[in-house]
N, C-alpha and C. Protein backbone atom coordinates (compact mmCIF):
# COMPACT_ATOMS: atom_id res chain seq x y z
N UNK A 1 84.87 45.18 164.48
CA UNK A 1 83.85 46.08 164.96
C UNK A 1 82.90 45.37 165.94
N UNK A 2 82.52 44.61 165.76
CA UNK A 2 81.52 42.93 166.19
C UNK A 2 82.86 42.76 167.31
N UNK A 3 83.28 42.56 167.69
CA UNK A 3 84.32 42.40 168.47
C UNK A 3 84.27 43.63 169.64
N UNK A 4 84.57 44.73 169.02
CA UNK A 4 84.80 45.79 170.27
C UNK A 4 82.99 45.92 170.77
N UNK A 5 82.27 46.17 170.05
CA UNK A 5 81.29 46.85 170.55
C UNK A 5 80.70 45.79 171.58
N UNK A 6 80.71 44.41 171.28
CA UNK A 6 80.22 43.40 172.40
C UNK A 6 81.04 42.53 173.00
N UNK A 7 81.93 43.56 173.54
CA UNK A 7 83.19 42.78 174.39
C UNK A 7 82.50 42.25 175.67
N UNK A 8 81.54 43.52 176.26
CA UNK A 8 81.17 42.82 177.29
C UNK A 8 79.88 41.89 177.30
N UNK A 9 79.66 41.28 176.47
CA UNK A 9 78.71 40.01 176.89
C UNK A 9 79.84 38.86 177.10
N UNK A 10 80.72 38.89 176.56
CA UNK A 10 82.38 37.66 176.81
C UNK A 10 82.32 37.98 178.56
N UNK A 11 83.11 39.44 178.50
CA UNK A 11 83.32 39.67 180.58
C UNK A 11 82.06 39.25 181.03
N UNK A 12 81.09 39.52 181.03
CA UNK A 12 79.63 39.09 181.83
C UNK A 12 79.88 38.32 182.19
N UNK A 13 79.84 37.18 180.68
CA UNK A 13 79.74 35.77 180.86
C UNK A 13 80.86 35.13 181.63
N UNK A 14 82.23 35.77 181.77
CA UNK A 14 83.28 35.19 182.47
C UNK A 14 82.91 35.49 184.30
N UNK A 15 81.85 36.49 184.51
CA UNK A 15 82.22 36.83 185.76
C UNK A 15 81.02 36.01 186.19
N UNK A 16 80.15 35.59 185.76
CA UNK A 16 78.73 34.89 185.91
C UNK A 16 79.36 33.46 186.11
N UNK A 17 80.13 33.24 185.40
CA UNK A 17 80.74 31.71 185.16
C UNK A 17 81.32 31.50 186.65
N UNK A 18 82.30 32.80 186.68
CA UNK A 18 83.27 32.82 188.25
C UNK A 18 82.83 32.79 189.43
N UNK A 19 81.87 33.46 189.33
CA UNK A 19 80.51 33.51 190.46
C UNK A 19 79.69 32.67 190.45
N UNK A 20 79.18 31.88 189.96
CA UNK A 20 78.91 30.50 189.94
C UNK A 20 80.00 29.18 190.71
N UNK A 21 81.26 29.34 190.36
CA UNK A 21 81.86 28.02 190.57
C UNK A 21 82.45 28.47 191.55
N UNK A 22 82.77 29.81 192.27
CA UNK A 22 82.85 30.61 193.34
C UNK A 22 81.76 29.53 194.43
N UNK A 23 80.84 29.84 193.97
CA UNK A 23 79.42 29.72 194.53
C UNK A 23 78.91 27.93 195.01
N UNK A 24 79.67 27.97 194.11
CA UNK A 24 79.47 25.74 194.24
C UNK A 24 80.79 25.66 194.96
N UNK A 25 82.05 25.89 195.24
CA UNK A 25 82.48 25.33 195.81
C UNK A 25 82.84 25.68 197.27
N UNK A 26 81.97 26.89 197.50
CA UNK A 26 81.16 27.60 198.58
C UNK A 26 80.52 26.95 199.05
N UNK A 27 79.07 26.23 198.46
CA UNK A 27 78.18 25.24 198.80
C UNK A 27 78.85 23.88 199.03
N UNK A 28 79.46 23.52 198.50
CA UNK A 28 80.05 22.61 198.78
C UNK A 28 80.87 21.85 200.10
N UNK A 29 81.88 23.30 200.07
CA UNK A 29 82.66 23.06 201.45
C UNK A 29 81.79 23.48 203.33
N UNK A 30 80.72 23.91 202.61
CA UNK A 30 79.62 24.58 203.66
C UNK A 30 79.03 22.95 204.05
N UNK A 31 78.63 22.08 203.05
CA UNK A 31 77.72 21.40 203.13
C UNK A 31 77.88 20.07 203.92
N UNK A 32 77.51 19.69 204.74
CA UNK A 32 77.02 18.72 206.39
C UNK A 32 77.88 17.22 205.79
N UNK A 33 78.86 16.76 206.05
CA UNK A 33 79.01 15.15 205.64
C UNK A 33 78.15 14.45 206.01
N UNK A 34 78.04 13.41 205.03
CA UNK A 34 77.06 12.44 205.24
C UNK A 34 76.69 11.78 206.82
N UNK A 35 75.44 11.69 207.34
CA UNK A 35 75.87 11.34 208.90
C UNK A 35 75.57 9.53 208.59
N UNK A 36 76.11 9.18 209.49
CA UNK A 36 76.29 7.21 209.35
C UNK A 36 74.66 7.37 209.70
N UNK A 37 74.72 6.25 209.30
CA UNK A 37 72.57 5.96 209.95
C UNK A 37 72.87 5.68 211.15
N UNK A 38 71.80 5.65 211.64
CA UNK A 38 71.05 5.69 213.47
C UNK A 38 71.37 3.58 214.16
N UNK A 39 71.93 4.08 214.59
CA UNK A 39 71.66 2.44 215.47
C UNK A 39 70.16 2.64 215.40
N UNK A 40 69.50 1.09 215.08
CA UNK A 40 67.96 0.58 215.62
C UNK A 40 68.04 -1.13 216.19
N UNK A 41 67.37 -1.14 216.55
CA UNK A 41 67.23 -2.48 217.36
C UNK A 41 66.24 -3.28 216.23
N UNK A 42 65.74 -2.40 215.76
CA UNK A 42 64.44 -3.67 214.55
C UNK A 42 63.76 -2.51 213.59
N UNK A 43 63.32 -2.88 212.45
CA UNK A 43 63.17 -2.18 211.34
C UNK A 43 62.11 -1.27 211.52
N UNK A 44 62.10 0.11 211.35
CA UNK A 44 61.37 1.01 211.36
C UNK A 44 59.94 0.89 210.54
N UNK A 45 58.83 2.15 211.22
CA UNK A 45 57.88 1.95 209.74
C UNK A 45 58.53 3.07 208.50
N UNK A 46 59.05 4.03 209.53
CA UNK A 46 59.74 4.99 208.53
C UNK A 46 61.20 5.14 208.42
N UNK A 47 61.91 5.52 207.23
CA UNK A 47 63.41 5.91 207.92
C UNK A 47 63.66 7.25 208.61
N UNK A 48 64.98 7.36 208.83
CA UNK A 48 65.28 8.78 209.36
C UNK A 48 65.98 9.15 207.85
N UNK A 49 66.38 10.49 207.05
CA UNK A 49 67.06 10.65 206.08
C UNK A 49 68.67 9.96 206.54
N UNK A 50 69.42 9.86 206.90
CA UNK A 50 70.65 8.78 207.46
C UNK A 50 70.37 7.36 207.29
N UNK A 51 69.31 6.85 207.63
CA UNK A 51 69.34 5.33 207.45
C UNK A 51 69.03 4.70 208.89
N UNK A 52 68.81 3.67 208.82
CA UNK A 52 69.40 2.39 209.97
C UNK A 52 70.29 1.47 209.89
N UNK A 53 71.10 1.21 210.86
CA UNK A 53 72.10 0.13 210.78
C UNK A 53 71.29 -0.77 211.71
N UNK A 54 71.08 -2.03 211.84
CA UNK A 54 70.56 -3.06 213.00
C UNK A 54 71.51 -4.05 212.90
N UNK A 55 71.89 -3.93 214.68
CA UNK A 55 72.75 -4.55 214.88
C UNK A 55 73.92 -4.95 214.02
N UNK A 56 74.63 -4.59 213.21
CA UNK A 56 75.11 -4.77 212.08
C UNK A 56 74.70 -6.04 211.67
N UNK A 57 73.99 -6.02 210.67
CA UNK A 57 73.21 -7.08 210.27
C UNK A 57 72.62 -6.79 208.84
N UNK A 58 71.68 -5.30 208.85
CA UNK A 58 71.40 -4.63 208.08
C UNK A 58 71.73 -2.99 207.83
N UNK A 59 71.44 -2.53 206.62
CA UNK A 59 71.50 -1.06 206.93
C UNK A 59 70.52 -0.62 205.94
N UNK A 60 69.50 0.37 206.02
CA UNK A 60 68.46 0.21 205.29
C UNK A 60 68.76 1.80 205.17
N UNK A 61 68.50 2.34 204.43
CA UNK A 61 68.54 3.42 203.76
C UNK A 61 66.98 4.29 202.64
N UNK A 62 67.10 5.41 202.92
CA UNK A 62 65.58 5.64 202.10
C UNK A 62 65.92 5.45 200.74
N UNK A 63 64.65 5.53 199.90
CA UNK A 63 65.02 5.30 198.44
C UNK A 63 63.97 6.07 197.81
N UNK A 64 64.52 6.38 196.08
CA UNK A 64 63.09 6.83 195.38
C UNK A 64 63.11 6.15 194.33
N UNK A 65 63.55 5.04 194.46
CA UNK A 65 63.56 3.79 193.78
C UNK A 65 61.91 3.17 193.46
N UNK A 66 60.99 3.26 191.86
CA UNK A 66 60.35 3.25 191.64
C UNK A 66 60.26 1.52 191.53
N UNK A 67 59.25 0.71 192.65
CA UNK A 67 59.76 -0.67 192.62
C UNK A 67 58.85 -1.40 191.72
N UNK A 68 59.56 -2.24 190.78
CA UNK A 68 59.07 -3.05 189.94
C UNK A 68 57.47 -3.86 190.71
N UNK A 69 58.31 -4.35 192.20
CA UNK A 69 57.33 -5.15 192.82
C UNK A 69 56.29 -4.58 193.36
N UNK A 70 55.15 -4.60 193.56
CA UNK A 70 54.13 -4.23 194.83
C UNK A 70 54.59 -4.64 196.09
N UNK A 71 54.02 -3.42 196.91
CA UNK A 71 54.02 -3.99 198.45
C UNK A 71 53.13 -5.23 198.43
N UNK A 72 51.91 -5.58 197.81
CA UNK A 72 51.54 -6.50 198.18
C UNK A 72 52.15 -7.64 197.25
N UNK A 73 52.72 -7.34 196.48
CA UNK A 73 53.23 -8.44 195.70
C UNK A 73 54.21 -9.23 196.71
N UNK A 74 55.25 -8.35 197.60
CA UNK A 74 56.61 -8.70 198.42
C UNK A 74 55.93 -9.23 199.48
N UNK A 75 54.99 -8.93 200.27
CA UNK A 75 54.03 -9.56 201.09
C UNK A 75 53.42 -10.81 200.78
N UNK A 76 53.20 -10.80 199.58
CA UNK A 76 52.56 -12.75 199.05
C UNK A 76 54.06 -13.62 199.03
N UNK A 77 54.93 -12.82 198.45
CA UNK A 77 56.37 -13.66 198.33
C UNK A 77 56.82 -13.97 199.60
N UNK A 78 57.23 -13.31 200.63
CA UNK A 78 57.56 -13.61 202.06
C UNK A 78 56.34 -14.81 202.68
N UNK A 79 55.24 -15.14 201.95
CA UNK A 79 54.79 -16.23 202.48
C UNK A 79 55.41 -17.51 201.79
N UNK A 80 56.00 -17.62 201.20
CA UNK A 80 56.27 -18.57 200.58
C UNK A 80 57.51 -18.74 201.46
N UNK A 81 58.46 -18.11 202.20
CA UNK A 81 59.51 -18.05 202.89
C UNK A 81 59.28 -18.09 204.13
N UNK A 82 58.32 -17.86 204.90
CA UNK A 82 57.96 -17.78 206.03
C UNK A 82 56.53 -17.89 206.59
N UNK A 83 55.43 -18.60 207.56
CA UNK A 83 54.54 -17.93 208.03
C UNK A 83 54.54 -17.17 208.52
N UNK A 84 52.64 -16.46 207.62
CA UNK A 84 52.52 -15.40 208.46
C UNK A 84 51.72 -15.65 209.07
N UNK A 85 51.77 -14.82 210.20
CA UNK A 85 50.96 -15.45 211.58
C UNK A 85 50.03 -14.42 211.92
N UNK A 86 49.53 -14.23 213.10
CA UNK A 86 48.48 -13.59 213.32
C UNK A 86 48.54 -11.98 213.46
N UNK A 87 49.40 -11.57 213.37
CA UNK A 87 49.82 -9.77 213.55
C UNK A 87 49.97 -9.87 211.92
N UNK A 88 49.55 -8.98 211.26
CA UNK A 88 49.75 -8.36 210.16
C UNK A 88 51.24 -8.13 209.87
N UNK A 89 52.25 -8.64 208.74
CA UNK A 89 53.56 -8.43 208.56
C UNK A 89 53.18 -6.33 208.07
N UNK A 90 54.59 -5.74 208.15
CA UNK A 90 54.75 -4.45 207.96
C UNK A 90 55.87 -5.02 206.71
N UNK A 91 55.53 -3.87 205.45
CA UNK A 91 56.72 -3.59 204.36
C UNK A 91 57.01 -2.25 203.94
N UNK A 92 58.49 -2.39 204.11
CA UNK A 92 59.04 -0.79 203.61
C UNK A 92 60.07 -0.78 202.60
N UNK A 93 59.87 -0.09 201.70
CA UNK A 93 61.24 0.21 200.28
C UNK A 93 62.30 0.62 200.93
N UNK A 94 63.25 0.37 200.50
CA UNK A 94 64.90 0.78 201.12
C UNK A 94 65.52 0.50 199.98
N UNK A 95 66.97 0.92 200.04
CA UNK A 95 68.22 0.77 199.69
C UNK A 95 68.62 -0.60 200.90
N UNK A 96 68.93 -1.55 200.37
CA UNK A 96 69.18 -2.55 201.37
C UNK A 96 70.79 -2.66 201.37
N UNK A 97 71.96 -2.74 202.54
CA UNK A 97 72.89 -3.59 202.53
C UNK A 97 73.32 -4.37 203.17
N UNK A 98 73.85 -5.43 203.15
CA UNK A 98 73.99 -6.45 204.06
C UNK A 98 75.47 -6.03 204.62
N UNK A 99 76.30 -5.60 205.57
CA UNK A 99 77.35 -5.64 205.89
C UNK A 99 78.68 -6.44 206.03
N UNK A 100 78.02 -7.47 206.11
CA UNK A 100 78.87 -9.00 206.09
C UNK A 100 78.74 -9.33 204.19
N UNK A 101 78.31 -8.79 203.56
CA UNK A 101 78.25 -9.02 202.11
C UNK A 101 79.64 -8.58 201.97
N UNK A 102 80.23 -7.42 202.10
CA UNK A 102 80.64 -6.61 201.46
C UNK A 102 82.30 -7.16 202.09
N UNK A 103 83.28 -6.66 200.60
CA UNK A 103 84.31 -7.51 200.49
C UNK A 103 85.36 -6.84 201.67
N UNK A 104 86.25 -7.49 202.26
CA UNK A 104 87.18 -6.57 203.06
C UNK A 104 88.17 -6.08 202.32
N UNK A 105 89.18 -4.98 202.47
CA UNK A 105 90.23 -4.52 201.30
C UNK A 105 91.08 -5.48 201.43
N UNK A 106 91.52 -5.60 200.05
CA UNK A 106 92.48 -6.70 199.58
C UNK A 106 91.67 -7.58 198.77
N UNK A 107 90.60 -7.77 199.32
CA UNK A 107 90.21 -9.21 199.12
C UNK A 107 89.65 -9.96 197.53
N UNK A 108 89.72 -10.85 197.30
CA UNK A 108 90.21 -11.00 195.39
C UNK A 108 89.24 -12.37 194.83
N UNK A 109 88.37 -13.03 196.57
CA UNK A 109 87.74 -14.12 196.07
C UNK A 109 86.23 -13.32 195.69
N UNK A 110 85.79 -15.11 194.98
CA UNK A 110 83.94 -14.24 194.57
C UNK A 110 83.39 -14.25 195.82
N UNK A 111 82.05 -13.32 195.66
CA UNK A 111 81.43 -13.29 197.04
C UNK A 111 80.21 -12.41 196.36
N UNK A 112 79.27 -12.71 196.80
CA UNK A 112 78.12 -11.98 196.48
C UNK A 112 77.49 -10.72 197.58
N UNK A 113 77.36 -9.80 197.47
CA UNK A 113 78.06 -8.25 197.60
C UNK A 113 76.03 -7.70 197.12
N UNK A 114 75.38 -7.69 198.91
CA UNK A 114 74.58 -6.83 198.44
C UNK A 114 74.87 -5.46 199.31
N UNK A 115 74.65 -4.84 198.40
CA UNK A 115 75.08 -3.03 198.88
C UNK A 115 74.03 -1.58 197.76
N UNK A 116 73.56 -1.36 198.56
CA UNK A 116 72.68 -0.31 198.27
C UNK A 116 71.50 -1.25 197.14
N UNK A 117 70.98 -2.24 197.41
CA UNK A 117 70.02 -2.63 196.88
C UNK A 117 68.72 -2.11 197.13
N UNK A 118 67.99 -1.96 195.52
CA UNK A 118 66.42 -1.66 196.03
C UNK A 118 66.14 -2.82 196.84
N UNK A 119 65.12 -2.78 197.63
CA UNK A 119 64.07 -4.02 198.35
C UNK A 119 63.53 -3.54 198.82
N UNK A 120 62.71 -4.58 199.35
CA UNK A 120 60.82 -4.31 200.28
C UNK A 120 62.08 -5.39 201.77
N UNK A 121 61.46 -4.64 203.16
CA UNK A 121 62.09 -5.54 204.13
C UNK A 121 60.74 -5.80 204.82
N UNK A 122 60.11 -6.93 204.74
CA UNK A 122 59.06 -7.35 205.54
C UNK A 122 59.08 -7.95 206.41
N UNK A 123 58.35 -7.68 207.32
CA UNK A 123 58.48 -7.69 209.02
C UNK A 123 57.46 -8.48 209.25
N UNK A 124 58.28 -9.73 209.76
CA UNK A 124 56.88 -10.79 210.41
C UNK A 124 57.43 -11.00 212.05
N UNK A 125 56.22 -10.64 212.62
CA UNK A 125 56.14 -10.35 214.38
C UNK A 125 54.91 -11.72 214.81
N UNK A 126 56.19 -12.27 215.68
CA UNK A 126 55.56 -13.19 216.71
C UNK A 126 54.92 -12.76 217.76
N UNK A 127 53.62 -13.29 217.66
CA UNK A 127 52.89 -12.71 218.73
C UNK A 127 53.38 -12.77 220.33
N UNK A 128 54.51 -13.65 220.54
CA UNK A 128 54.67 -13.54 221.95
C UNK A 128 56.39 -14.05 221.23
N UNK A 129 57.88 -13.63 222.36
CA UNK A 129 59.38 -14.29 221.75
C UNK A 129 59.41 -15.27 221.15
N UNK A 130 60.37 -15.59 220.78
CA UNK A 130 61.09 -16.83 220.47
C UNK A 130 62.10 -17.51 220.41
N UNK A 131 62.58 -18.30 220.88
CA UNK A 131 64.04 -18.56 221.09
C UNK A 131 64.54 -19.29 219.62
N UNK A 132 64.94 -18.99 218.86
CA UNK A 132 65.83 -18.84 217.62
C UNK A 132 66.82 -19.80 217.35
N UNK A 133 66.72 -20.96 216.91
CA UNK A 133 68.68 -21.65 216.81
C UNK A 133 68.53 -21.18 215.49
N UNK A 134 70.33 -20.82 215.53
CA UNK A 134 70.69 -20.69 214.37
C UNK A 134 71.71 -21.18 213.68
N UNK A 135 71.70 -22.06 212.67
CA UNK A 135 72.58 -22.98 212.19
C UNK A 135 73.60 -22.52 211.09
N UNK A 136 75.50 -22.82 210.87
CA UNK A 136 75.87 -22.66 209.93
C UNK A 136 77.06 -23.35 209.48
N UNK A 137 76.33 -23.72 207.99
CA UNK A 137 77.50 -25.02 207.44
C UNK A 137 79.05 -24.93 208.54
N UNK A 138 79.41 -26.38 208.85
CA UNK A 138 80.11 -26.38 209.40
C UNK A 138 81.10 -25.91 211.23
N UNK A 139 79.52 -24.85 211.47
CA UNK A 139 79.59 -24.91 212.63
C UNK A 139 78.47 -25.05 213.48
N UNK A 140 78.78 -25.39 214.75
CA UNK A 140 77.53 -26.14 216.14
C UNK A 140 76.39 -25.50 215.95
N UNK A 141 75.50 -25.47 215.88
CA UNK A 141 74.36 -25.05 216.29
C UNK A 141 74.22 -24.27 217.52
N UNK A 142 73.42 -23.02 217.55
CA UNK A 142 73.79 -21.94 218.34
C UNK A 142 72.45 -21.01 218.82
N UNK A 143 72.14 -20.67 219.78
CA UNK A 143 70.67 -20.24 220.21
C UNK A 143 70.89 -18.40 219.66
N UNK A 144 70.20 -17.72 219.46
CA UNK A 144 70.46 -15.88 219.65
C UNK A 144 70.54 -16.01 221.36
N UNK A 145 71.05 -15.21 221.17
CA UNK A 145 71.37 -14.21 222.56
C UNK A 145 70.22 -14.33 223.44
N UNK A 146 69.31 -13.74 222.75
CA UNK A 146 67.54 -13.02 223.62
C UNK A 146 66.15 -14.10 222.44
N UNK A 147 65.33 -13.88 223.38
CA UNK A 147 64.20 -14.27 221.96
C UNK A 147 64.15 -13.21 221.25
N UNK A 148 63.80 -13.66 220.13
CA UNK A 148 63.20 -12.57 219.05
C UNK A 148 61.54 -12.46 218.96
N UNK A 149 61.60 -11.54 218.43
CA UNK A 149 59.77 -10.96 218.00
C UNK A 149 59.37 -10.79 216.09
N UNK A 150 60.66 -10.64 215.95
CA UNK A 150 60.60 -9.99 214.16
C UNK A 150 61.24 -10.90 213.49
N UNK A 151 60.87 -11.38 212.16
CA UNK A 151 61.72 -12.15 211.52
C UNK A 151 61.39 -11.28 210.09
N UNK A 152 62.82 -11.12 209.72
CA UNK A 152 62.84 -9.67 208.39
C UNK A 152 63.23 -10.67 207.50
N UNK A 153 62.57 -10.55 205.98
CA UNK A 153 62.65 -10.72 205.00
C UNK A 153 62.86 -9.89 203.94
N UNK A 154 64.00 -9.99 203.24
CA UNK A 154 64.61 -8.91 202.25
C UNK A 154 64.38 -9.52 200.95
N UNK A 155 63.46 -8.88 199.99
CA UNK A 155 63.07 -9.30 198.34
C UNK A 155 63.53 -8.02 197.86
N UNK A 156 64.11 -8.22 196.71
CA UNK A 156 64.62 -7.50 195.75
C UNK A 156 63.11 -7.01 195.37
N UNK A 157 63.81 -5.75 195.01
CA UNK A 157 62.33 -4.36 194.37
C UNK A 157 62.21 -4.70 192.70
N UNK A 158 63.12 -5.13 191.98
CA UNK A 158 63.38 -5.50 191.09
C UNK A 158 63.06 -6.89 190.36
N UNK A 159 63.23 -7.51 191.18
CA UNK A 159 62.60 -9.12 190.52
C UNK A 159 61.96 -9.99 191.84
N UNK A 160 61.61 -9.63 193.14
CA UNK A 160 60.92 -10.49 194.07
C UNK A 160 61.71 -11.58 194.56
N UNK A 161 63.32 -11.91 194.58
CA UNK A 161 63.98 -12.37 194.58
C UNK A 161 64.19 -12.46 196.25
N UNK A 162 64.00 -13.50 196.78
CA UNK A 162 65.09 -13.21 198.28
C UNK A 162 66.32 -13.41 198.03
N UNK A 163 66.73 -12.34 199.24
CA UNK A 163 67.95 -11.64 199.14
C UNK A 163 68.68 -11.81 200.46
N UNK A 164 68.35 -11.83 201.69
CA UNK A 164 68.33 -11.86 202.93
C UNK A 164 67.16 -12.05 203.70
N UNK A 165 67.88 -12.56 205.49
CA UNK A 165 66.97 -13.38 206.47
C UNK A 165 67.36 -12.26 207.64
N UNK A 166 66.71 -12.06 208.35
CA UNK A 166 67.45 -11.45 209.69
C UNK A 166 66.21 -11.40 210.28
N UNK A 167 67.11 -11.39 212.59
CA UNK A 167 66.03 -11.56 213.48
C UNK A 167 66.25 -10.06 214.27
N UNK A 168 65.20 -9.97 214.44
CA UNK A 168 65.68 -8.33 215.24
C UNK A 168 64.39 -9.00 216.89
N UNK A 169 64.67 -8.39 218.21
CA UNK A 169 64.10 -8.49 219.05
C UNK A 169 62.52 -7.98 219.00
């Protein structure tokens, strides 16, 4: 009796269900692929929702990554790594990845692999270029290209840790 008389709250519920997953995979196939982040030449104050790639070097990404560290906390730490000089350094939260971290397919040795990390990237600006050598085990010593103006420092959001160095113009 319980059966016939409320058959249809069962159909409802089947056509509500159908129309729903109708409905998501509607939204779904509608919905924009991810766009690659924006070429930048040197670290933003803001992101774009896509990200930045610089120079492939970095790729910084927005976050709502609640950071363990203070901005001013990542700002006292980057002195310990770098002077700061007379322009005020800039810090921004990201998703950090290093591109050259990340393993190529196949590949089976260790390697330390930062990719979508919280961090603060703080921006220390020389008041006038600089011509840059840059040194690495085992090979010559080597000038950048151009002077630089920015020297980026990457601390983990999580423990204040440096993580990465990079020069942007």
């Amino acid at each position: 009796m319980i059966r016939r008389r409320y058959w249809w709250i069962g159909a409802t519920a089947t056509i509500v269900i159908s129309l729903g997953a109708i409905h998501g995979a509607l939204t779904q196939a509608a919905a924009p692929a991810a766009l690659p982040p924006a070429a930048a030449t040197e670290v933003p104050t803001s992101l774009p929702p896509e990200g930045v790639e610089i120079h492939h070097q970095a790729i910084l990404k927005p976050t709502n990554f609640k950071s363990v560290i203070s901005r001013q906390e990542a700002l006292k730490l980057v002195s310990h790594y770098a002077r700061i000089g007379p322009i005020p350094p800039r810090a921004i939260l990201v998703n950090f990845t290093a591109p050259q971290s990340l393993r190529p397919a196949g590949y089976q040795g260790a390697a330390t692999v930062i990719n979508n990390v919280p961090a603060w990237v703080v921006t220390l600006t020389a008041p006038t270029p600089q011509q840059v050598v840059q040194t690495q085990p085992g090979t010559p010593q080597s000038d950048l290209p151009a002077p630089v103006r920015h020297f980026n420092v990457v601390i983990s959001a999580q423990t204040g840790q440096f993580l990465f160095g990079f020069f942007t113009h």
